[in-house]
C-alpha atoms as a PDB file:
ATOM      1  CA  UNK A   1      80.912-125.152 -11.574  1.00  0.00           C
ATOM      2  CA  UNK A   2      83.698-124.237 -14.287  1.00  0.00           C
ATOM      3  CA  UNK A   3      84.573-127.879 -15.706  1.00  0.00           C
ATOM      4  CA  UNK A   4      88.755-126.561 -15.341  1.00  0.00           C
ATOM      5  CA  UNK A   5      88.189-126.075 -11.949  1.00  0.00           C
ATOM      6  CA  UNK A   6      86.761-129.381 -10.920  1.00  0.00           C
ATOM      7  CA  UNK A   7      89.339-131.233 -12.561  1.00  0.00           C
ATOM      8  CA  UNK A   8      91.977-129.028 -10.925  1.00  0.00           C
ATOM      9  CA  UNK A   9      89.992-129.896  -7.100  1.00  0.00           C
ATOM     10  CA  UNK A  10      90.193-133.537  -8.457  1.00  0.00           C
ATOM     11  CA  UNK A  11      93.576-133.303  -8.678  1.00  0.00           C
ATOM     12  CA  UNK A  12      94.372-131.749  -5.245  1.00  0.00           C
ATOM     13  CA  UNK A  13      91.859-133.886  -3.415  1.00  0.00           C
ATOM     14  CA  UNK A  14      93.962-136.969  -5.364  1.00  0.00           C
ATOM     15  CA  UNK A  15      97.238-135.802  -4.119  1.00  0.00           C
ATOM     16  CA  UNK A  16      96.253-134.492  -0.246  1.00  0.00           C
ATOM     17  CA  UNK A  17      93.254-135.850   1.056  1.00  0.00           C
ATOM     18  CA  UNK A  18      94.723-138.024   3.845  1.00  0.00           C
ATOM     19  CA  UNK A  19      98.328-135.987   4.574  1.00  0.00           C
ATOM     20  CA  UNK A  20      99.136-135.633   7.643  1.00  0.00           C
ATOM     21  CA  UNK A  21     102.115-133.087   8.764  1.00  0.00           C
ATOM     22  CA  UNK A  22     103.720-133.867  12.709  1.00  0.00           C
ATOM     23  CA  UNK A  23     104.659-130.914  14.358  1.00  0.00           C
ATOM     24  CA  UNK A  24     106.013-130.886  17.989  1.00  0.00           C
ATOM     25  CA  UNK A  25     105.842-128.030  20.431  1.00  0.00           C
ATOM     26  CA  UNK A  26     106.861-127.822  23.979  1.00  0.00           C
ATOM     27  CA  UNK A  27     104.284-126.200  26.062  1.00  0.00           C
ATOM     28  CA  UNK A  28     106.908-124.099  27.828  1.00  0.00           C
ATOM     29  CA  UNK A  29     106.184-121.827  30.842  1.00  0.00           C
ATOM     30  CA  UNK A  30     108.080-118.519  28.854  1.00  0.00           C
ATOM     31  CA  UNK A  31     105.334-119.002  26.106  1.00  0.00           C
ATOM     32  CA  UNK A  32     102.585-119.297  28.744  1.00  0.00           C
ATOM     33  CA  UNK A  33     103.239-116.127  30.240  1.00  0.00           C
ATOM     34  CA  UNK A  34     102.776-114.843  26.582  1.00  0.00           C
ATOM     35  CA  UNK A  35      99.291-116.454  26.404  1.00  0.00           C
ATOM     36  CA  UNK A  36      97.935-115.389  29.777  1.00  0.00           C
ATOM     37  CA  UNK A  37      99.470-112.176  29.164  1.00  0.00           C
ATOM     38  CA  UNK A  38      96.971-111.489  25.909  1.00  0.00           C
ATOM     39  CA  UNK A  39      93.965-113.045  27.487  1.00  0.00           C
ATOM     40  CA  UNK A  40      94.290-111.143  30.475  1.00  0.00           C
ATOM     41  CA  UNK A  41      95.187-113.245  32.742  1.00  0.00           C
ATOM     42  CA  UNK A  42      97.895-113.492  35.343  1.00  0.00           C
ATOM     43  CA  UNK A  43     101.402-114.246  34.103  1.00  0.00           C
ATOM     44  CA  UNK A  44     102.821-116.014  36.555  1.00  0.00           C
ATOM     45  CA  UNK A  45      99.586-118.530  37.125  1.00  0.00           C
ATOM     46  CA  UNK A  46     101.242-121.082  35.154  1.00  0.00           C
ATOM     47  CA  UNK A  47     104.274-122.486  36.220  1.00  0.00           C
ATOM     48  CA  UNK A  48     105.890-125.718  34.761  1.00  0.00           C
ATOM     49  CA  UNK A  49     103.281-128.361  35.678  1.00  0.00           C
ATOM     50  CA  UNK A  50     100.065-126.274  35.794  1.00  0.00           C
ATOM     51  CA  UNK A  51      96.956-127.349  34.334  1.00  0.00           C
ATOM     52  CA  UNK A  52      95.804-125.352  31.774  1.00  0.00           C
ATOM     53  CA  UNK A  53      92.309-124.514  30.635  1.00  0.00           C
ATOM     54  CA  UNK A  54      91.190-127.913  28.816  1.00  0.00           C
ATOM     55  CA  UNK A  55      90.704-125.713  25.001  1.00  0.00           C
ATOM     56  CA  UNK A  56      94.402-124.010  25.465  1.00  0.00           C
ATOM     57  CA  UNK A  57      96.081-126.672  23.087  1.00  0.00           C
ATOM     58  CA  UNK A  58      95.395-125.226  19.883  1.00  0.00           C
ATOM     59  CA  UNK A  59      97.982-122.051  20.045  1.00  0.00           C
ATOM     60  CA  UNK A  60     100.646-124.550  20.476  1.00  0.00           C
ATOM     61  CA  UNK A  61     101.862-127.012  17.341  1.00  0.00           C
ATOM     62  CA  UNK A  62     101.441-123.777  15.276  1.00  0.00           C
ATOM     63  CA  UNK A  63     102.914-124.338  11.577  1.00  0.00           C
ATOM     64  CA  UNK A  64     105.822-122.085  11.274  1.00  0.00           C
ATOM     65  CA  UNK A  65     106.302-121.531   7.239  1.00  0.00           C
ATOM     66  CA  UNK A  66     109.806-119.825   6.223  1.00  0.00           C
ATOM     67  CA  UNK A  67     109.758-115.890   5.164  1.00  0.00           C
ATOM     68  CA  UNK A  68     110.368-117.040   1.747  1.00  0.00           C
ATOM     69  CA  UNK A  69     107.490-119.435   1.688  1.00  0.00           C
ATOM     70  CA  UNK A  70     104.858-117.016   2.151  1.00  0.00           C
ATOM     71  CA  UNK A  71     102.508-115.797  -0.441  1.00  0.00           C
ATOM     72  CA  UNK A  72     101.370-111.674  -1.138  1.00  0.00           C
ATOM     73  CA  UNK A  73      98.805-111.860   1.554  1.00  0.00           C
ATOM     74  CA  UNK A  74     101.146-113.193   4.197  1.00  0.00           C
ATOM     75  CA  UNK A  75      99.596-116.818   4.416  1.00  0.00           C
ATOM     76  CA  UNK A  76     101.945-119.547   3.203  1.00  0.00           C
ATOM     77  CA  UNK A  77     102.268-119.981  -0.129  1.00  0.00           C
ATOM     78  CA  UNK A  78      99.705-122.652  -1.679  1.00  0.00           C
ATOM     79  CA  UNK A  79     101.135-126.491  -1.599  1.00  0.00           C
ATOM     80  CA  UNK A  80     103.583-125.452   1.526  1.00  0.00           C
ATOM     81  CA  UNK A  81     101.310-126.474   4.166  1.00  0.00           C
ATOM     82  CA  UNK A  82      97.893-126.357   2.922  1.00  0.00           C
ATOM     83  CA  UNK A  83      97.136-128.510  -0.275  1.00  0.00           C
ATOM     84  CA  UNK A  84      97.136-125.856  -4.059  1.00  0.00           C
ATOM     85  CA  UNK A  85      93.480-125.211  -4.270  1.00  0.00           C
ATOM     86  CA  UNK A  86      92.910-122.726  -6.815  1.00  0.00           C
ATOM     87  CA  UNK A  87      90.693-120.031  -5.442  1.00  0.00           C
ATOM     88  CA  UNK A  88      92.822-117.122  -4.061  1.00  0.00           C
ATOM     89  CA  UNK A  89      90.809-115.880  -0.576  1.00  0.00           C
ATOM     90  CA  UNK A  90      91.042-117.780   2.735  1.00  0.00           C
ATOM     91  CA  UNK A  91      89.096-117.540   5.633  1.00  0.00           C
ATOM     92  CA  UNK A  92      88.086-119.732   8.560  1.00  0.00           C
ATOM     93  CA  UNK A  93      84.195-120.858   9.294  1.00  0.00           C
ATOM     94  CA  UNK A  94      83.731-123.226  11.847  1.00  0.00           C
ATOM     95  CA  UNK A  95      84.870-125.685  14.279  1.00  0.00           C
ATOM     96  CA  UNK A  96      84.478-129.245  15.995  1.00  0.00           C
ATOM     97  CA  UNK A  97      86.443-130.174  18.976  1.00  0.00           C
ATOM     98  CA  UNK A  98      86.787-133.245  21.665  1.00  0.00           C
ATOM     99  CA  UNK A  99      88.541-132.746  24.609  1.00  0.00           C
ATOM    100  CA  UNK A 100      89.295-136.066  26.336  1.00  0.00           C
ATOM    101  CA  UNK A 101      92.511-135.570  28.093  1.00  0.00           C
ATOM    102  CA  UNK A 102      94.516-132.893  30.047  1.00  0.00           C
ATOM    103  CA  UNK A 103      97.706-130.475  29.346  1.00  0.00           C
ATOM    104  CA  UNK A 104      99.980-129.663  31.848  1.00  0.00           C
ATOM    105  CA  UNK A 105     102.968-126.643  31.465  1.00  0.00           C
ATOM    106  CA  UNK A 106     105.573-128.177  30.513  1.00  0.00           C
ATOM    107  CA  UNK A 107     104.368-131.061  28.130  1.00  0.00           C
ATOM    108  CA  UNK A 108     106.042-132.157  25.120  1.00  0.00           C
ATOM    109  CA  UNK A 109     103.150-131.867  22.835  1.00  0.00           C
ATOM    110  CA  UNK A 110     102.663-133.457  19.130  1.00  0.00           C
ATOM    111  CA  UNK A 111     100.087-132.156  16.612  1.00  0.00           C
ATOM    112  CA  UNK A 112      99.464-134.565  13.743  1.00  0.00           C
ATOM    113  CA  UNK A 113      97.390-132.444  11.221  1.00  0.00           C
ATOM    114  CA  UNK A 114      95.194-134.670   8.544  1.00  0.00           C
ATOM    115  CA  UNK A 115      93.472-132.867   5.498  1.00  0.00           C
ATOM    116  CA  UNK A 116      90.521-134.092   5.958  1.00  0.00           C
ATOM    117  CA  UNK A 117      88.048-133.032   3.392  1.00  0.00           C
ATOM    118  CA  UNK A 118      88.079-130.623   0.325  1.00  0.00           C
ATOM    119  CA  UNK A 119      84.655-129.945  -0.559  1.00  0.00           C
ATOM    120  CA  UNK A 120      83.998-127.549  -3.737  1.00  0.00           C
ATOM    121  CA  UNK A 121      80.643-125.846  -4.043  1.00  0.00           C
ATOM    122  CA  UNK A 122      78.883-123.441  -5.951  1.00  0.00           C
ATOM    123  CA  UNK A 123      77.744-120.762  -3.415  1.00  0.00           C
ATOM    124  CA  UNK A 124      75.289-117.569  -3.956  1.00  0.00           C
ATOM    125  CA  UNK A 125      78.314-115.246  -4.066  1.00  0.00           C
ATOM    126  CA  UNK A 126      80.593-117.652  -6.810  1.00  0.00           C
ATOM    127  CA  UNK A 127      82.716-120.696  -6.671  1.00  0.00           C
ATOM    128  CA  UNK A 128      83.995-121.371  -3.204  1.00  0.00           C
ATOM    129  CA  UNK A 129      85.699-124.852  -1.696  1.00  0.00           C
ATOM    130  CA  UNK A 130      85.862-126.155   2.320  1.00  0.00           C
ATOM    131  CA  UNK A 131      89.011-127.383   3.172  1.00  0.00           C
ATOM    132  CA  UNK A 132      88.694-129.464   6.584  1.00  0.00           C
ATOM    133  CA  UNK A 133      91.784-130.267   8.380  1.00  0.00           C
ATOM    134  CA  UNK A 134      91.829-132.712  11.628  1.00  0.00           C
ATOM    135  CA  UNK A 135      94.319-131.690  14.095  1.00  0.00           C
ATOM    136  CA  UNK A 136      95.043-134.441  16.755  1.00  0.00           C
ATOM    137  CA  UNK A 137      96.770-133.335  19.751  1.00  0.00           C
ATOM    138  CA  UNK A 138      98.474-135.856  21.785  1.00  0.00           C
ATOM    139  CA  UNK A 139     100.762-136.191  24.756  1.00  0.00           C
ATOM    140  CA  UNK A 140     103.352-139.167  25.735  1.00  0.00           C
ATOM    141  CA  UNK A 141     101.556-141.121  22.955  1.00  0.00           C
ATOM    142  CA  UNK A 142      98.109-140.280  24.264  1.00  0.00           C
ATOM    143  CA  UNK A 143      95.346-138.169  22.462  1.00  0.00           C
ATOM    144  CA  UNK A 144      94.239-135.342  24.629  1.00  0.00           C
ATOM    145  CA  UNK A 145      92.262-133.644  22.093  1.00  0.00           C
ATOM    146  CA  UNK A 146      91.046-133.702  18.356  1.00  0.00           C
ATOM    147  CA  UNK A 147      90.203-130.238  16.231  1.00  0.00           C
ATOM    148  CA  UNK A 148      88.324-130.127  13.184  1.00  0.00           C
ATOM    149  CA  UNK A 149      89.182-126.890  11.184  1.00  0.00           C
ATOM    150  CA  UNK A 150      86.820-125.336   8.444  1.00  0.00           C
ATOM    151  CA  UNK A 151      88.179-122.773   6.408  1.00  0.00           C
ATOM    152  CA  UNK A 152      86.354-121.547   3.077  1.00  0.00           C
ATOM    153  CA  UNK A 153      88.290-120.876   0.209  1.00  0.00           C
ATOM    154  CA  UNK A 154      86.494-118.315  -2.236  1.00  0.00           C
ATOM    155  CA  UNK A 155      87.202-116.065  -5.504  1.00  0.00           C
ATOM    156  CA  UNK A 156      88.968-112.588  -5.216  1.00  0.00           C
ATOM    157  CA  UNK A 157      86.688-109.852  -5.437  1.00  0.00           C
ATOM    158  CA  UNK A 158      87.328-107.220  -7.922  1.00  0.00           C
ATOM    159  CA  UNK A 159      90.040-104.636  -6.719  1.00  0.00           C
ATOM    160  CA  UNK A 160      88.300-101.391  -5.045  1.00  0.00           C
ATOM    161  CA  UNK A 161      84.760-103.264  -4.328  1.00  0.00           C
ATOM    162  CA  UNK A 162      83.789-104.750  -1.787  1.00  0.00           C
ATOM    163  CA  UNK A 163      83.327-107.976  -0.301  1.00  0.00           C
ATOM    164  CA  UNK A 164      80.408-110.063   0.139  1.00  0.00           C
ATOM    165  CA  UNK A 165      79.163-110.673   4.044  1.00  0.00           C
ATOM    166  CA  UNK A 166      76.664-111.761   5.201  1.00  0.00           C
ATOM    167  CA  UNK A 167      74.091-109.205   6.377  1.00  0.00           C
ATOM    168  CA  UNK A 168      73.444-110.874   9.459  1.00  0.00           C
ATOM    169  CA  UNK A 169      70.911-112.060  12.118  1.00  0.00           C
ATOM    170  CA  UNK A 170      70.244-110.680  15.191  1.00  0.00           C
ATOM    171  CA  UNK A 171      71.499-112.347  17.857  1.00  0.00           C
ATOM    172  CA  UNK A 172      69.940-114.041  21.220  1.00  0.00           C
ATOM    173  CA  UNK A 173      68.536-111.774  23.916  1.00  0.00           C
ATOM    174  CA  UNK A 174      67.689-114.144  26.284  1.00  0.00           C
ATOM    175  CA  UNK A 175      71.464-114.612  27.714  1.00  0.00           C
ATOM    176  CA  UNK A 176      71.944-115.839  31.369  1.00  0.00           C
ATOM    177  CA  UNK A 177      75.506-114.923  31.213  1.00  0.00           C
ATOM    178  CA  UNK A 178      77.169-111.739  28.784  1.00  0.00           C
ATOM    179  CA  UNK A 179      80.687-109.955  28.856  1.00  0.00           C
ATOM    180  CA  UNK A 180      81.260-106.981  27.077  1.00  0.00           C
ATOM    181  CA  UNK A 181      84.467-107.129  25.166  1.00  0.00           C
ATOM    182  CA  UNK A 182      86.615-104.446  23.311  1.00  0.00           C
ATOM    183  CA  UNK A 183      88.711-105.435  20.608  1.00  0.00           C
ATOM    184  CA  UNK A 184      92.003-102.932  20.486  1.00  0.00           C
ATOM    185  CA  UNK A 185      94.845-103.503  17.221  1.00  0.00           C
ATOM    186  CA  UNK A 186      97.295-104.936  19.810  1.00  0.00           C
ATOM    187  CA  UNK A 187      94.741-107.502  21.342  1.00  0.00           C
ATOM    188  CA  UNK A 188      94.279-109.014  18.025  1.00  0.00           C
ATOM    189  CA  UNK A 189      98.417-108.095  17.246  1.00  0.00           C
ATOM    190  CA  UNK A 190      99.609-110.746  19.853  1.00  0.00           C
ATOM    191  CA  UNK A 191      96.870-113.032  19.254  1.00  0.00           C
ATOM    192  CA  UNK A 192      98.322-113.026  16.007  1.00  0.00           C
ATOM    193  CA  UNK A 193     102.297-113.173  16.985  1.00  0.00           C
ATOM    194  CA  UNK A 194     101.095-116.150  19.893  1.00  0.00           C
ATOM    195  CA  UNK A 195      99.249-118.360  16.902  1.00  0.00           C
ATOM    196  CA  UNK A 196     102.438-117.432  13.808  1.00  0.00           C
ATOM    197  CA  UNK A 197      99.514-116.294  11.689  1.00  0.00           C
ATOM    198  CA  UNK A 198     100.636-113.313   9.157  1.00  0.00           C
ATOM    199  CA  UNK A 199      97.596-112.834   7.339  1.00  0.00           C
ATOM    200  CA  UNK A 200      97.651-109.479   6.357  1.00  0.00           C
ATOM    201  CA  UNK A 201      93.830-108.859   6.895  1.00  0.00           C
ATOM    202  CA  UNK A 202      94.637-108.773  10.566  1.00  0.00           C
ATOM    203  CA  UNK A 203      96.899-105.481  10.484  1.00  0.00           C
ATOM    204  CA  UNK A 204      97.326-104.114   6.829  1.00  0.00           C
ATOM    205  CA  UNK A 205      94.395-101.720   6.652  1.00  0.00           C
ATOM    206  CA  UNK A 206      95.294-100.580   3.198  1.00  0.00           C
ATOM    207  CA  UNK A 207      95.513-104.270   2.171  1.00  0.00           C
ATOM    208  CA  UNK A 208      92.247-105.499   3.670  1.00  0.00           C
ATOM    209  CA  UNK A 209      90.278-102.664   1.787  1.00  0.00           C
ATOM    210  CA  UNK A 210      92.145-102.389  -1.265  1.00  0.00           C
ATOM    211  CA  UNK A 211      92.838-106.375  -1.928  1.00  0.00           C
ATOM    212  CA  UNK A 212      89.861-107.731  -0.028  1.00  0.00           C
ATOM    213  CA  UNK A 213      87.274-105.670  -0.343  1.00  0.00           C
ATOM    214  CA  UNK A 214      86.823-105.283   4.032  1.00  0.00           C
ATOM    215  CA  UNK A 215      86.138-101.711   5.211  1.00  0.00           C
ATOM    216  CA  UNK A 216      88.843-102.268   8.176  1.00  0.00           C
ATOM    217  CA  UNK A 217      91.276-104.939   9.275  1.00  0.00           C
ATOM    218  CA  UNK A 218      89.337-108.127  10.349  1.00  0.00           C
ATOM    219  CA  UNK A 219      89.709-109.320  13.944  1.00  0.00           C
ATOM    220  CA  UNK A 220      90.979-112.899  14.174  1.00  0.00           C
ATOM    221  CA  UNK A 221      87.879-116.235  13.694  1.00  0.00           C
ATOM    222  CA  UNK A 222      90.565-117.677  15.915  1.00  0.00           C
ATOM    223  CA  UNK A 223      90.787-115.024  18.822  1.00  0.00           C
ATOM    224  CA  UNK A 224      86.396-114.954  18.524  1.00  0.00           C
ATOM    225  CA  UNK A 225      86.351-118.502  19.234  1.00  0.00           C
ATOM    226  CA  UNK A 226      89.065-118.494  21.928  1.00  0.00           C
ATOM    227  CA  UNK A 227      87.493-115.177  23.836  1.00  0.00           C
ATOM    228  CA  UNK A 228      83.921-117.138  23.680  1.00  0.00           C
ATOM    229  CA  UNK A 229      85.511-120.210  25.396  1.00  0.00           C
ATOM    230  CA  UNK A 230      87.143-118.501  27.695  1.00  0.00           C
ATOM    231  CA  UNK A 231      83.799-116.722  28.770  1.00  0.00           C
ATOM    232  CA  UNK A 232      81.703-120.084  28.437  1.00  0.00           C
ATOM    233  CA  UNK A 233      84.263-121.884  30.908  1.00  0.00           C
ATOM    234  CA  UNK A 234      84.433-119.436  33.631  1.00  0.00           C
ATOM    235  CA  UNK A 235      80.509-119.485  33.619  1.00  0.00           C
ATOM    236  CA  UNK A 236      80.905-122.571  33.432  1.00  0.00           C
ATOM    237  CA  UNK A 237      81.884-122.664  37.128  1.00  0.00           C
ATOM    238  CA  UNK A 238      83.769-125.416  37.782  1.00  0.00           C
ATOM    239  CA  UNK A 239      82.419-127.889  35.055  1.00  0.00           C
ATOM    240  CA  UNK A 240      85.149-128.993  32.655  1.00  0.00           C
ATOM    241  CA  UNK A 241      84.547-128.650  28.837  1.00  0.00           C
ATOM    242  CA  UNK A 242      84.744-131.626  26.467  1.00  0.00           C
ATOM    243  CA  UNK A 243      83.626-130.554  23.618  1.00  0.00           C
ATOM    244  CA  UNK A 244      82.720-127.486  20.893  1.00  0.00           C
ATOM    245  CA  UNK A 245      81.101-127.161  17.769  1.00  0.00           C
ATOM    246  CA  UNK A 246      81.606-124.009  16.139  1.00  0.00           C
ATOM    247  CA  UNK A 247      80.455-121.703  13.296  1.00  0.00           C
ATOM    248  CA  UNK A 248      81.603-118.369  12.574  1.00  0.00           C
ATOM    249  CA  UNK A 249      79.136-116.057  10.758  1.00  0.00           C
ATOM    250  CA  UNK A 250      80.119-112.585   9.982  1.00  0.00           C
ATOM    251  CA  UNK A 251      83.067-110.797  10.239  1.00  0.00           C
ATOM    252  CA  UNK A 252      84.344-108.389  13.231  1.00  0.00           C
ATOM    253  CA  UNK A 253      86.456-105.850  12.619  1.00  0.00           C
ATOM    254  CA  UNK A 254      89.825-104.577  14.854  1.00  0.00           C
ATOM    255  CA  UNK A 255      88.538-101.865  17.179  1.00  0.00           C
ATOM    256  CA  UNK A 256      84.976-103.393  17.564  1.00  0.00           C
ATOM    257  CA  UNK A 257      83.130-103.882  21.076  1.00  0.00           C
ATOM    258  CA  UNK A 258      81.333-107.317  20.831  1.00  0.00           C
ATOM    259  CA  UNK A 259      79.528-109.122  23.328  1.00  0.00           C
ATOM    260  CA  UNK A 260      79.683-113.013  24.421  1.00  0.00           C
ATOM    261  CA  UNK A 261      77.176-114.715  25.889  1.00  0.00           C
ATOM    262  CA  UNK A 262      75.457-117.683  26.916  1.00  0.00           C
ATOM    263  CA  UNK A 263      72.879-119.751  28.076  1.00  0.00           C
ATOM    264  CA  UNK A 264      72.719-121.468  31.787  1.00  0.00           C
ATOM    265  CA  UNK A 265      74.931-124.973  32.210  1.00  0.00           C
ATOM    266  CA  UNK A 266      71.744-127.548  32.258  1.00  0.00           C
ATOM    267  CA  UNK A 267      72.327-131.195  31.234  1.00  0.00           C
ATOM    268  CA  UNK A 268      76.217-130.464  30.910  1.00  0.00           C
ATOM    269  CA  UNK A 269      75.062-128.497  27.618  1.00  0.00           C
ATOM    270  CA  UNK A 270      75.716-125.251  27.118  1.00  0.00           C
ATOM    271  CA  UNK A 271      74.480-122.262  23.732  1.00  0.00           C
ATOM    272  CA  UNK A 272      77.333-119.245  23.610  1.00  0.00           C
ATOM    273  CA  UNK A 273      76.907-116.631  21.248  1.00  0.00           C
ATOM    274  CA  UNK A 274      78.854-113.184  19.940  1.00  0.00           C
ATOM    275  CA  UNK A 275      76.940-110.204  19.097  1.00  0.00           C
ATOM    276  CA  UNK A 276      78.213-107.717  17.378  1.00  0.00           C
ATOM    277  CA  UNK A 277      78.026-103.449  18.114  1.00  0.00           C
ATOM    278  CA  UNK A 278      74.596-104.093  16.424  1.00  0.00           C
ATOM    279  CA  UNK A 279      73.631-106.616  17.860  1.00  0.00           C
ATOM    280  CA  UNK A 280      73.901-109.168  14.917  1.00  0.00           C
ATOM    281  CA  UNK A 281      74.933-112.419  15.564  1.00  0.00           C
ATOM    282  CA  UNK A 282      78.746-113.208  14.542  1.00  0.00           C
ATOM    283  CA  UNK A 283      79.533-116.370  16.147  1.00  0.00           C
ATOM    284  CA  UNK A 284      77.746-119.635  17.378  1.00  0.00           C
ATOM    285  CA  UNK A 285      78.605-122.751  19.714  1.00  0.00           C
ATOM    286  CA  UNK A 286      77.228-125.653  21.375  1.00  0.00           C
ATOM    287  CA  UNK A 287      79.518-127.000  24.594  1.00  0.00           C
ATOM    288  CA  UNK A 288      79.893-130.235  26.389  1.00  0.00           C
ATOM    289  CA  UNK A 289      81.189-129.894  29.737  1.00  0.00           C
ATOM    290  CA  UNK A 290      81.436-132.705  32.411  1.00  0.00           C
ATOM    291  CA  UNK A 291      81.060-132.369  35.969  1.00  0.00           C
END
């Protein structure tokens, strides 16, 4: 690893590691009807003091960075939100999440947001670093919930080639449970409006092949890992989830059919998977639900 850069991480992890940004959100009925709206769900099945699905709480609290602050591929600019680390490519990777308390319509809701880690490493395809943040959720002064974010930061591939993914795995055929889901531009559009996240990857076509090296715009990690939950708690049947740990593992693309699928509920555990149109595997999790 270039000597520069690890005194430049040195410096970040120096002046960040332990922030922690507050950001309060009210978990209004009018943005509900947004949520349930994209998900498919019925509008109007969560009026103010509804329970909502126990996972819900991270598209509210979202950072909301001024026009001006954002950066040529539409993510704030570095040192706004996120701490300055020098590598120029984002992308999110995995996931670890307790549930321990419940969120009603119409909470006043407070997400303190810790960076956790910054981890450089040297990786097969170049320098990369894993930034972890810790989002805490909390209501009236009580945690409800506690997200651990991965994303990988990694060097800019030369403009006009193509970016390095991983060629994959095939995925597990022994499901008990599957859905078969399509993935349309204005699925993954209001995903994106709901969660404030501009990164041009999502709907700049010419940008995500030109810049980044990805033969179409990338479906949201976010959207993946919400879809999959959603799936996992309605097989779930009536068990309530407490917990997720989450990996991400190859990219999707806007206009893809995936499937997600899992195993049976035994021992309040629970394996969900996404497979891609080949059958590769894109996304893994292991749930904790409670009876």
């Amino acid at each position: 690893m270039a000597e520069d850069f690890a005194s430049a991480i040195e410096v970040v992890k120096r002046d960040w590691l332990g922030q922690v940004r507050v950001t309060h959100d009210d978990v209004s009925p009018s943005m509900l009807r947004r949520i349930a709206a994209m998900l498919d769900y019925d509008p109007d099945a969560f009026p103010r003091g509804a329970l909502l699905p126990p996972h819900w709480f991270g598209m509210f609290c979202c950072e909301s960075a001024r026009q001006s602050d954002l950066g040529p591929d539409g993510h704030p600019n570095k040192g706004v939100i996120l701490p300055p680390i020098p590598l120029p490519r984002r992308m999110g990777a995995g996931r670890r999440m307790r549930i321990s308390g419940e969120l009603r319509a119409g909470d006043a809701l407070v997400k303190k947001a810790e960076v956790a880690a910054i981890d450089p490493k040297q990786a097969r395809t170049g320098i990369i670093c894993v930034l972890t943040l810790r989002n805490t959720y909390e209501v009236n002064g009580q945690v409800i919930g506690v997200d651990e974010f991965d994303a990988i930061y990694r060097e800019a591939v030369p403009a006009g080639t193509t970016s390095p993914i991983n060629p994959g795995t095939p995925a597990p055929t022994d499901a008990a449970w599957s859905e078969v889901k399509h993935l349309p531009s204005p699925l993954v559009f209001r995903y994106s409006a709901v969660t404030w996240n501009a990164h041009r990857i999502h709907y700049d076509a010419d940008y995500s092949r030109a810049e980044e090296g990805y033969p179409n715009t990338v479906e949201n990690g976010g959207l993946t890992m919400q879809l999959l939950l959603d799936a996992a708690v309605r097989n779930a049947r009536g068990h309530r989830l407490a917990g997720v740990t989450a990996r991400l593992t190859r990219p999707i693309y806007v206009g893809d059919t995936i499937t997600l699928a899992g195993s049976a509920l035994r021992d309040g555990r629970m394996d969900v998977w996404v497979a891609d149109r080949d059958g590769k595997l894109c996304a893994q999790m292991e749930l904790d639900f409670t009876s």
